[in-house]
Protein backbone atom coordinates (compact mmCIF):
# COMPACT_ATOMS: atom_id res chain seq x y z
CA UNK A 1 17.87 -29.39 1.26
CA UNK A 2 17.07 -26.25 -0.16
CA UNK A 3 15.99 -26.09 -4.56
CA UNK A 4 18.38 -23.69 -6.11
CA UNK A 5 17.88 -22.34 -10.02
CA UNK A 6 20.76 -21.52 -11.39
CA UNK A 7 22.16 -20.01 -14.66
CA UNK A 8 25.73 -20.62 -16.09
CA UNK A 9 28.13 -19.64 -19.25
CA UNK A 10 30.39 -22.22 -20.56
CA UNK A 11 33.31 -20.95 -22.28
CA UNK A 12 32.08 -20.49 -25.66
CA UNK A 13 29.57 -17.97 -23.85
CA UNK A 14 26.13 -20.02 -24.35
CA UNK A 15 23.78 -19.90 -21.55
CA UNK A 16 22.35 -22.33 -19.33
CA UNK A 17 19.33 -22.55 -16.86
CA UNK A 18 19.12 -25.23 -14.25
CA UNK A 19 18.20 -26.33 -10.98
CA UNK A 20 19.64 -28.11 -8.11
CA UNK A 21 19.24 -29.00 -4.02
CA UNK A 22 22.19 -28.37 -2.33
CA UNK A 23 23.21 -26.92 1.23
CA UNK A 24 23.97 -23.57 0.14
CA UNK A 25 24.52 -21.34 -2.40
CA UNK A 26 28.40 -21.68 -2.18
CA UNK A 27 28.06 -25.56 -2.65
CA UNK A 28 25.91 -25.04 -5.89
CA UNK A 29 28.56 -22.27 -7.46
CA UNK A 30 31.79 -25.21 -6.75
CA UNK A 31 29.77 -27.62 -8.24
CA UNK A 32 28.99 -25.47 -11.24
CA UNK A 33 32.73 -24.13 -11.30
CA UNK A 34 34.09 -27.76 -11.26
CA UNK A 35 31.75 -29.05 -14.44
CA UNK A 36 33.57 -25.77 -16.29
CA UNK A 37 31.09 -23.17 -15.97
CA UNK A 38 31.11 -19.34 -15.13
CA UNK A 39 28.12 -18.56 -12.84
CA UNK A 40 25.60 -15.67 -14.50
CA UNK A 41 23.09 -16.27 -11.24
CA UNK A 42 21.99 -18.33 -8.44
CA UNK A 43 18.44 -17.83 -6.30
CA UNK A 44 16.00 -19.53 -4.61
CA UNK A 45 13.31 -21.83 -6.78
CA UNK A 46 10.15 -20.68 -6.96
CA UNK A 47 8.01 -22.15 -9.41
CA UNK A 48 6.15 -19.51 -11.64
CA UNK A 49 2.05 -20.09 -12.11
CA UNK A 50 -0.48 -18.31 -13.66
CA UNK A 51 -0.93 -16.96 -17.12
CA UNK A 52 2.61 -15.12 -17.37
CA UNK A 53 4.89 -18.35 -16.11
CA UNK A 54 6.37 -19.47 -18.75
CA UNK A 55 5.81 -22.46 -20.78
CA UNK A 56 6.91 -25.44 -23.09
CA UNK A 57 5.44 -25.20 -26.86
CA UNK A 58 4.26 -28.30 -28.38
CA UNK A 59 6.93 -28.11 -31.06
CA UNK A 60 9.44 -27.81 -28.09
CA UNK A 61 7.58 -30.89 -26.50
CA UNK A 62 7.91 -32.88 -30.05
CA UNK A 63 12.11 -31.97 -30.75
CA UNK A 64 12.71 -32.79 -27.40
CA UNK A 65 10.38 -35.88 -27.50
CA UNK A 66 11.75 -36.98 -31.03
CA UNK A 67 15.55 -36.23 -29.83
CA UNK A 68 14.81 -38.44 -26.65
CA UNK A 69 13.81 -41.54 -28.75
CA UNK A 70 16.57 -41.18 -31.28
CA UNK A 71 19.19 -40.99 -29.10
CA UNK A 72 17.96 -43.65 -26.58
CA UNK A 73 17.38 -46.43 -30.14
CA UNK A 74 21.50 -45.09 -30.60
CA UNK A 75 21.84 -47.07 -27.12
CA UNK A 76 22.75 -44.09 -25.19
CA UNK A 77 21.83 -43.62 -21.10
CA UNK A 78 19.13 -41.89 -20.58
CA UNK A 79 21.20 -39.97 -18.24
CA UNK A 80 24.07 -38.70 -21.12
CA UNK A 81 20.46 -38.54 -23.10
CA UNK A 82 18.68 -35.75 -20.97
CA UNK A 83 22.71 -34.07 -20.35
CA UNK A 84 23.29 -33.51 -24.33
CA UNK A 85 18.98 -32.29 -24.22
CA UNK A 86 20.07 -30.10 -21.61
CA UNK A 87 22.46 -28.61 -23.82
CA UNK A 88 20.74 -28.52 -27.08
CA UNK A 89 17.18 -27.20 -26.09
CA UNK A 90 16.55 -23.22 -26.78
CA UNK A 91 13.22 -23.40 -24.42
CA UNK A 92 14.88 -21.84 -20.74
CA UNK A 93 11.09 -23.56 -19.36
CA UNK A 94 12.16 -27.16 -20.56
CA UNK A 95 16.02 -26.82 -20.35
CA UNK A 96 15.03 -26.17 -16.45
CA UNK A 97 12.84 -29.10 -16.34
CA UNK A 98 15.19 -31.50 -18.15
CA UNK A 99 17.60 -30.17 -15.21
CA UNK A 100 15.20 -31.44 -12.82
CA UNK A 101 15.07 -34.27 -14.60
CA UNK A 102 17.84 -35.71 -14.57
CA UNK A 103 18.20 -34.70 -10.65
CA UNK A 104 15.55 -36.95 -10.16
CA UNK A 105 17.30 -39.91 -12.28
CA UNK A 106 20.09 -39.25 -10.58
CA UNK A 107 18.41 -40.13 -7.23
CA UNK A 108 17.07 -43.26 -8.60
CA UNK A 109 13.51 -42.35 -9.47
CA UNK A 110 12.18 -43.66 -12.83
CA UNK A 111 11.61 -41.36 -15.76
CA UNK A 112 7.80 -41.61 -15.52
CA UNK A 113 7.74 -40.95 -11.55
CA UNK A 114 9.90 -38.02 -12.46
CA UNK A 115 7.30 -36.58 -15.26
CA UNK A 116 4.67 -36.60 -12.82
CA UNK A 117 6.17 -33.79 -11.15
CA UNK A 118 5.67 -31.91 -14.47
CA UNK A 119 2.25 -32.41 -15.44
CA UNK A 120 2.08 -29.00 -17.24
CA UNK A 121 4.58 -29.98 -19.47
CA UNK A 122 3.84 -33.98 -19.78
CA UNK A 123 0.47 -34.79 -20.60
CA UNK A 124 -1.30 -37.48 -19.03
CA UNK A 125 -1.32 -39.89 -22.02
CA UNK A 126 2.38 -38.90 -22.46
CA UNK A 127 3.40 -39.57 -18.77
CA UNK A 128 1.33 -42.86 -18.99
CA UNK A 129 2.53 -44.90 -22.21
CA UNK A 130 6.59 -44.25 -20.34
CA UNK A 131 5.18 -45.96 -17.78
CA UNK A 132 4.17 -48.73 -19.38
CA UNK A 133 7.29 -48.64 -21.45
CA UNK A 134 9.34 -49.09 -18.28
CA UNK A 135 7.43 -52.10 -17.45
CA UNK A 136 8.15 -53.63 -20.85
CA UNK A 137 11.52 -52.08 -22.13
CA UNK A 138 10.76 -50.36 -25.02
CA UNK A 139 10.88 -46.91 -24.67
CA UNK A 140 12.15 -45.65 -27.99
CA UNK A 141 9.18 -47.19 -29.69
CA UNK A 142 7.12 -45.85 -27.13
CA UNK A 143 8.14 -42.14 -27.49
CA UNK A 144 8.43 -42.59 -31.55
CA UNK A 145 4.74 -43.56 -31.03
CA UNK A 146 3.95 -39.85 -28.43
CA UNK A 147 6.31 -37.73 -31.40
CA UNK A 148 3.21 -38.88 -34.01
CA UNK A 149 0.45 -38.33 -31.09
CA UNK A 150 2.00 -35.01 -30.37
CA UNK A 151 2.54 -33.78 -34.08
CA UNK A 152 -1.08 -34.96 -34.64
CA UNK A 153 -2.34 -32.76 -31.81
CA UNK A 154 -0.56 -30.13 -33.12
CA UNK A 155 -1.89 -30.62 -36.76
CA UNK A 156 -5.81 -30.83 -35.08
CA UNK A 157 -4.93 -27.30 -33.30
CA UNK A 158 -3.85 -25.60 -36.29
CA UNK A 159 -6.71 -26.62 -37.88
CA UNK A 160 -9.44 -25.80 -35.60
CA UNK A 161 -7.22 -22.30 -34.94
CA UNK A 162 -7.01 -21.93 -38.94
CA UNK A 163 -10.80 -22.29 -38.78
CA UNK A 164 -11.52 -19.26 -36.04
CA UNK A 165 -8.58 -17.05 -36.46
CA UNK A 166 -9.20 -16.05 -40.57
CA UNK A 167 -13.01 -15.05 -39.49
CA UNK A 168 -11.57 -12.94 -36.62
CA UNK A 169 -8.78 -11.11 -38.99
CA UNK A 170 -11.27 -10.24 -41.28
CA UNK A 171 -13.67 -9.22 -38.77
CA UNK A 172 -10.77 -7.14 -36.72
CA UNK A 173 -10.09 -5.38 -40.79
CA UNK A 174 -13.77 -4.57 -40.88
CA UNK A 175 -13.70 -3.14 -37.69
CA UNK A 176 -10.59 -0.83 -38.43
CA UNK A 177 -12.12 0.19 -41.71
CA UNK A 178 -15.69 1.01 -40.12
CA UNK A 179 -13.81 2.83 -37.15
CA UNK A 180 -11.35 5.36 -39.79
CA UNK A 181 -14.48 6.28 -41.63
CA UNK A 182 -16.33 7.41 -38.72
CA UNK A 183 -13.34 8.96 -37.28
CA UNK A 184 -11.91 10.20 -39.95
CA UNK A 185 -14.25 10.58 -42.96
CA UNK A 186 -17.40 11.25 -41.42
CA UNK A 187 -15.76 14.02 -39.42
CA UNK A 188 -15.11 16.13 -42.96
CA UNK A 189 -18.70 15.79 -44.06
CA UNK A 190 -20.35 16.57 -40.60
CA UNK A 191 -18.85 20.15 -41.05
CA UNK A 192 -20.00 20.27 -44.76
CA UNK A 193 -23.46 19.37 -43.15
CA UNK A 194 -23.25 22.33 -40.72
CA UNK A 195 -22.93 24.94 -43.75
CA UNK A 196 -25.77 23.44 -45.46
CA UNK A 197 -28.17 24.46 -42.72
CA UNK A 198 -30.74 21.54 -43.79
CA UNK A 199 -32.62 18.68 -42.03
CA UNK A 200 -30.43 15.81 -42.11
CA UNK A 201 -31.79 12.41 -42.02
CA UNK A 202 -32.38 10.03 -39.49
CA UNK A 203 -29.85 7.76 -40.97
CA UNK A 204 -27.03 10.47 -41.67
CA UNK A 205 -27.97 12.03 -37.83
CA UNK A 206 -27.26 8.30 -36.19
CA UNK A 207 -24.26 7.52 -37.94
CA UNK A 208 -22.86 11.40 -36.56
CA UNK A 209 -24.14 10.33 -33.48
CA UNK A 210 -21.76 7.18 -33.64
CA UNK A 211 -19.03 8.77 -35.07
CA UNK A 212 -18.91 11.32 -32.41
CA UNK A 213 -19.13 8.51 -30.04
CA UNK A 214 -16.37 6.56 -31.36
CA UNK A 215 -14.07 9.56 -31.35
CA UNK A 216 -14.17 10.71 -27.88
CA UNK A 217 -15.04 7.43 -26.13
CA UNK A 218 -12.76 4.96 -28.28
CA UNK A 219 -10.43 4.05 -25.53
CA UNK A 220 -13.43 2.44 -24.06
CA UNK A 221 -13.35 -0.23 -26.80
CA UNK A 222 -10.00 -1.48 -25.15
CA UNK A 223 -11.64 -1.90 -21.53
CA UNK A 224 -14.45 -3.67 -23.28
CA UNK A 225 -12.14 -6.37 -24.98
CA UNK A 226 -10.14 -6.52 -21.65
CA UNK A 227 -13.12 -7.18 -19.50
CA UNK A 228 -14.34 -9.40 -22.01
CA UNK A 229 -11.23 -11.44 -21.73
CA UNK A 230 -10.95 -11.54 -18.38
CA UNK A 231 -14.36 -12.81 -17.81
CA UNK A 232 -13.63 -15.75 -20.40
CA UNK A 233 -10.76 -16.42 -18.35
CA UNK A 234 -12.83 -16.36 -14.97
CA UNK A 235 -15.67 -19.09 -16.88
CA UNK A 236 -13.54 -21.37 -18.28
CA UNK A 237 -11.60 -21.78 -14.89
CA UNK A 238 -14.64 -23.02 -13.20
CA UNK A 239 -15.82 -26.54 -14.46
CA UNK A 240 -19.45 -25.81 -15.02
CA UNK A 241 -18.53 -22.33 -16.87
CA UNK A 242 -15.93 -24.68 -19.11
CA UNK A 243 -18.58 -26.60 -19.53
CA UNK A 244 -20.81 -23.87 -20.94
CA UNK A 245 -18.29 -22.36 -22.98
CA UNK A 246 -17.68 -26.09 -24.83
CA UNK A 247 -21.07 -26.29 -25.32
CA UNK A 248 -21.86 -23.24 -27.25
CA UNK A 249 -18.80 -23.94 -29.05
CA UNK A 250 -19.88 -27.05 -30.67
CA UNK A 251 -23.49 -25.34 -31.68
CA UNK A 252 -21.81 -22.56 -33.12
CA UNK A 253 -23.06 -22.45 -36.78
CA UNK A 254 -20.69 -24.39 -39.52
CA UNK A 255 -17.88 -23.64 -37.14
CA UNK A 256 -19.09 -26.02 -34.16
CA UNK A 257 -18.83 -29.07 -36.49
CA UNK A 258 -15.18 -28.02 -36.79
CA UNK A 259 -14.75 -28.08 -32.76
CA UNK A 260 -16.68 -31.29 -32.46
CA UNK A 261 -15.02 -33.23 -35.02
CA UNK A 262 -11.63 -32.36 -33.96
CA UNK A 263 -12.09 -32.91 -30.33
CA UNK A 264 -13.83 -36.14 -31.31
CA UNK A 265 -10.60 -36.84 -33.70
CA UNK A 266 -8.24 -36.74 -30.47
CA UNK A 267 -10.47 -38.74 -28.37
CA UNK A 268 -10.15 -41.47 -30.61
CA UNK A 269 -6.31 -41.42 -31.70
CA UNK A 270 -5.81 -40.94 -27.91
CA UNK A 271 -7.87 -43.99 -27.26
CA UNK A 272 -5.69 -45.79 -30.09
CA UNK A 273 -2.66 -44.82 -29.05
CA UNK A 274 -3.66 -46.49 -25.07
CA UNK A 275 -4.59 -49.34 -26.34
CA UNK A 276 -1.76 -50.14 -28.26
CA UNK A 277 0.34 -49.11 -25.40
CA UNK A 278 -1.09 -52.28 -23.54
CA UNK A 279 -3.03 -49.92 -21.42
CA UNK A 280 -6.68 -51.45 -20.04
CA UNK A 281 -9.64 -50.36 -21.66
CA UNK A 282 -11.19 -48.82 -18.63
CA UNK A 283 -7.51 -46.76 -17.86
CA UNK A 284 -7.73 -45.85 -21.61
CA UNK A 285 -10.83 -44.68 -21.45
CA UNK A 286 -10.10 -42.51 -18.02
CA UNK A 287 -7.55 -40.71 -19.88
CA UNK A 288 -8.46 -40.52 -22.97
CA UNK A 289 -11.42 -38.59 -22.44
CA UNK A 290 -9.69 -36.05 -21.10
CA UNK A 291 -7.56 -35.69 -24.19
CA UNK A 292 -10.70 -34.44 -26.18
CA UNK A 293 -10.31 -31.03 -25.09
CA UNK A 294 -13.99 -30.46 -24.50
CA UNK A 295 -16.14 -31.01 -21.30
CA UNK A 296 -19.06 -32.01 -23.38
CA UNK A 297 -17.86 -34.66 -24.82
CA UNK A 298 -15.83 -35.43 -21.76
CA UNK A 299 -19.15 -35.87 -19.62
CA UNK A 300 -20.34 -38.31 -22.30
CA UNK A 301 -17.69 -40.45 -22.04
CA UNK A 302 -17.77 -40.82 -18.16
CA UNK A 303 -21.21 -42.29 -18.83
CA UNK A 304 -19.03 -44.45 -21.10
CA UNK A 305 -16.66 -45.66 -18.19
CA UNK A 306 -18.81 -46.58 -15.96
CA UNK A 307 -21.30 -48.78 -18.49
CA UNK A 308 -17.78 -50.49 -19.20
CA UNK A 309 -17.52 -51.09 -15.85
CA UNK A 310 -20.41 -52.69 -15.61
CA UNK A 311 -19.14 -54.48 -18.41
CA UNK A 312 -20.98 -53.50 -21.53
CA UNK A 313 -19.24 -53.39 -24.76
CA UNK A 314 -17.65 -50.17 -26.01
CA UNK A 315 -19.34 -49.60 -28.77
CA UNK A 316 -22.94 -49.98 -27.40
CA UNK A 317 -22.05 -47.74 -24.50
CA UNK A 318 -21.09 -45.09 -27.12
CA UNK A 319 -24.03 -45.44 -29.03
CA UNK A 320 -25.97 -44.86 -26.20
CA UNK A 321 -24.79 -41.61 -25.40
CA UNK A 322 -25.70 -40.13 -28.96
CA UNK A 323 -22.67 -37.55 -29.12
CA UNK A 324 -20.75 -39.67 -31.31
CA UNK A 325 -21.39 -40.22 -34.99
CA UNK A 326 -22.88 -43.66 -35.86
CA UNK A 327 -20.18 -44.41 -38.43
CA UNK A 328 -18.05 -44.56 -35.47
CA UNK A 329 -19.98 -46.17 -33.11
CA UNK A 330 -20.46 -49.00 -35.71
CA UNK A 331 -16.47 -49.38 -36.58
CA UNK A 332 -16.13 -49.16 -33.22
CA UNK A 333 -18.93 -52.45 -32.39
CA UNK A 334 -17.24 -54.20 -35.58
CA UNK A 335 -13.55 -53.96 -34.39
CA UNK A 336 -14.72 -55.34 -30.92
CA UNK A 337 -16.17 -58.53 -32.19
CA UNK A 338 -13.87 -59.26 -34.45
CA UNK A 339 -11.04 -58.79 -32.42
CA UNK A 340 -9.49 -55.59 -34.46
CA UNK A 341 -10.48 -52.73 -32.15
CA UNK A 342 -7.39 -50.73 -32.69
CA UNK A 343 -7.03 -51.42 -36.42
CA UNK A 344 -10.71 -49.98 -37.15
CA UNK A 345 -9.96 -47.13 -34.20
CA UNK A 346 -7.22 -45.69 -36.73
CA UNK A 347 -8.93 -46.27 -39.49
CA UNK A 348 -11.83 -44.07 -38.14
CA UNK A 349 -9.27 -41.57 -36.93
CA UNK A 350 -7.77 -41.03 -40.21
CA UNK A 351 -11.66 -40.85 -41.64
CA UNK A 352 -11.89 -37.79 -39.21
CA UNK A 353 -9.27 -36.24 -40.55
CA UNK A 354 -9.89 -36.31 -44.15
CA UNK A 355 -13.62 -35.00 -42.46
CA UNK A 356 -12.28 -32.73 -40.85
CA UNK A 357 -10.04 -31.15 -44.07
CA UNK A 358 -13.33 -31.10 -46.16
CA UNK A 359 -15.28 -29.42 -43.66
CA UNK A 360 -12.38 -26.82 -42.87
CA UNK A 361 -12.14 -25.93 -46.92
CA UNK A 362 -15.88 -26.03 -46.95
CA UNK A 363 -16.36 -23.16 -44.28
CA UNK A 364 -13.29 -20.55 -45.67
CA UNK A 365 -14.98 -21.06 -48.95
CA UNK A 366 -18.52 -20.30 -47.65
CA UNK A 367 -17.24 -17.61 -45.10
CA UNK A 368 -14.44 -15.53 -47.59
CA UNK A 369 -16.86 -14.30 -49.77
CA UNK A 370 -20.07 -13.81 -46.66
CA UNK A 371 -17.46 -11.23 -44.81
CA UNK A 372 -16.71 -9.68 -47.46
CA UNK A 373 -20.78 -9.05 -48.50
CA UNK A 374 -20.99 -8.36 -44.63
CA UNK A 375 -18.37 -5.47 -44.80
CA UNK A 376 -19.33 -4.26 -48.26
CA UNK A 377 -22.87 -3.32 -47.07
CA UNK A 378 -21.87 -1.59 -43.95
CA UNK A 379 -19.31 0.57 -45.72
CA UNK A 380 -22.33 0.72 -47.90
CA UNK A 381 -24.90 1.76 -45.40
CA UNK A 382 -22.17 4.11 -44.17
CA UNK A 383 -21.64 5.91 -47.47
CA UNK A 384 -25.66 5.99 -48.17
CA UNK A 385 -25.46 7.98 -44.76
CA UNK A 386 -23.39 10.38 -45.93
CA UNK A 387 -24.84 11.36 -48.87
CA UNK A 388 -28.48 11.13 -48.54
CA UNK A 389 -28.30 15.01 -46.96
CA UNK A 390 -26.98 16.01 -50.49
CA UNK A 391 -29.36 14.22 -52.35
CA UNK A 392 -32.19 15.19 -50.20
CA UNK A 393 -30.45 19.24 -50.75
CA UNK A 394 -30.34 18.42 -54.55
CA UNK A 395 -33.59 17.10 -54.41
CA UNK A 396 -35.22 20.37 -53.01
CA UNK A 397 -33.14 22.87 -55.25
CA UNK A 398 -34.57 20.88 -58.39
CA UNK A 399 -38.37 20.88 -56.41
């Protein structure tokens, strides 16, 4: 049967967005009209990709997560659970997925075979720990668990985005101050120059030579950022270029300790969180590497996998790659033989994150005051440029 994706107005005039499979069209708007709802629009599904589709936030993924387990420890059906969600969520993305949803309960399927058909919304490790809590009938644990994974992720990101967004607002403020002198200020003394009739020099000739650049050929700046953009884009969708990318990231000076701790920080709460699931070491492992967020590190740990496989101990096998720190490795080695692996797994994850805090406040203390040296010599250099011709006119009047 053909997917339909509808949108509705109950009576108090709030709209809905959801999809069904039904004959027709005509079957769809009874069914809507029946369940007391005034049909806005009905159309053909077709799924949205690329980078303007729209998508679920991880706060969206977290109230929706955290409303999910509440409601289901209340003993309510999953089904009445994902109808009142349905209702409740402002995302249009996830209110159509939880509409799919519960299409898919409805036909018998369990919740974790009908997550799969979201993986853009439902991480791996998300979609993976339901399934196991089917098997063993504790989903509202389970999902309580994913709401402190999933707040934790989102903690990492604002802290890693805290880290390179305040360099890059300064920076962008430099910029704009740098680009209204030399379009606006050096402008005013390039035609006081011009009635002086006098050798200006070299420095005070190459910054007119910029500014005169900069004023007639500034819209090339934007096609410059765009391209630059767009060939990030193109990299990081290939895996080798990804790979690349990650790399240089994680050598970047005072900032790639940032990326490197934090994407070692969700490796190993991810790991945690597996193994407490019940999940197998070696199933852990394949999908908790992939939580790290970097393809370094993720190539490190498939060398991991398969020395598990062979079955070596997996705190040796870490040690051996030498991309982890030895603390860790060591905690890691400890927990295994004496039976406490997850125990000392979040005890080194919270170590990482108190790391992580020090080194974040360490960098925006060290990089505040460097930007601002860095923009108070080229506003500097700028204003040196200006006036050396006068000096060099004063200069010769006095000689």
């Amino acid at each position: 049967m053909p997917y339909y994706i509808y949108k509705v107005r109950d009576k108090e005039g709030k709209i809905y967005i959801g999809a069904l499979d039904v004959d027709d069209k005509k079957t769809l708007r009874n069914i809507l009209y029946r369940s007391g709802f005034f049909v806005v629009k009905i159309q053909p599904y077709k799924e949205k990709r690329g980078l303007f589709a729209p998508k679920v936030s991880l706060d969206s993924l977290i109230i929706f997560t955290h409303q999910l387990s509440s409601m289901i420890s209340g003993g309510i059906p999953i089904l009445t659970c994902l109808e009142i969600l349905w209702k409740q969520t402002e995302n249009r993305r996830l209110q159509l997925v939880i509409s799919q949803l519960k299409n898919k309960l409805t036909e018998g399927e369990f919740l974790s075979d009908a997550l799969d058909s979201f993986p853009d919304v439902f991480p791996e490790i998300y979609r993976s720990l339901i399934r196991v809590a089917e098997r063993g009938g504790g989903l509202a644990p389970v999902l309580q668990k994913l709401v402190e994974y999933l707040t934790k992720q989102r903690q990492m990101r604002m802290k890693v985005k805290r880290a390179s967004t305040y360099p890059l607002i300064v920076s962008l403020v430099a910029v704009s101050v740098v680009i209204f002198m030399l379009v606006r200020v050096v402008p005013v003394y390039q035609k006081v120059f011009a009635r002086l009739h006098t050798n200006l020099p070299g420095i005070t000739q190459f910054l007119l030579h910029i500014s005169n650049f900069v004023k007639h050929f500034w819209w090339m700046g934007f096609i410059v950022v765009g391209f630059a953009v767009f060939l990030y884009k193109k990299i990081t969708s290939y895996e080798k270029g990804r790979y690349t990318v990650d790399k240089i990231k994680i050598k970047l000076p005072a900032l790639g300790k940032i990326f490197y701790i934090a994407s070692v920080g969700r490796f190993v709460y991810a790991l945690s969180l597996l193994l407490e699931g019940g999940l197998p070491i070696s199933h852990s492992m394949d999908i908790a590497k992939r939580c790290c967020e970097n393809k370094v590190l993720e190539k490190a740990l498939e060398g991991v996998e398969r020395k598990i496989a062979q079955g070596q101990a997996l705190g040796s096998s870490l040690e051996e790659t030498h991309a982890f720190p030895v603390m860790f490795t060591q905690m890691v080695s400890i927990g295994e033989e004496s039976g406490t692996l997850i125990e000392m797994l979040n005890k080194v994850s919270l170590h990482i994150d108190e790391d992580l805090d020090y080194k974040l406040d360490r960098f925006l203390t060290l990089i505040e005051p460097a930007l601002i040296i860095v923009v108070g010599v080229i506003v500097a250099v700028i204003l040196l440029a200006m006036y050396a011709p006068i000096f060099t006119l004063w200069r010769s009047i006095k000689g």
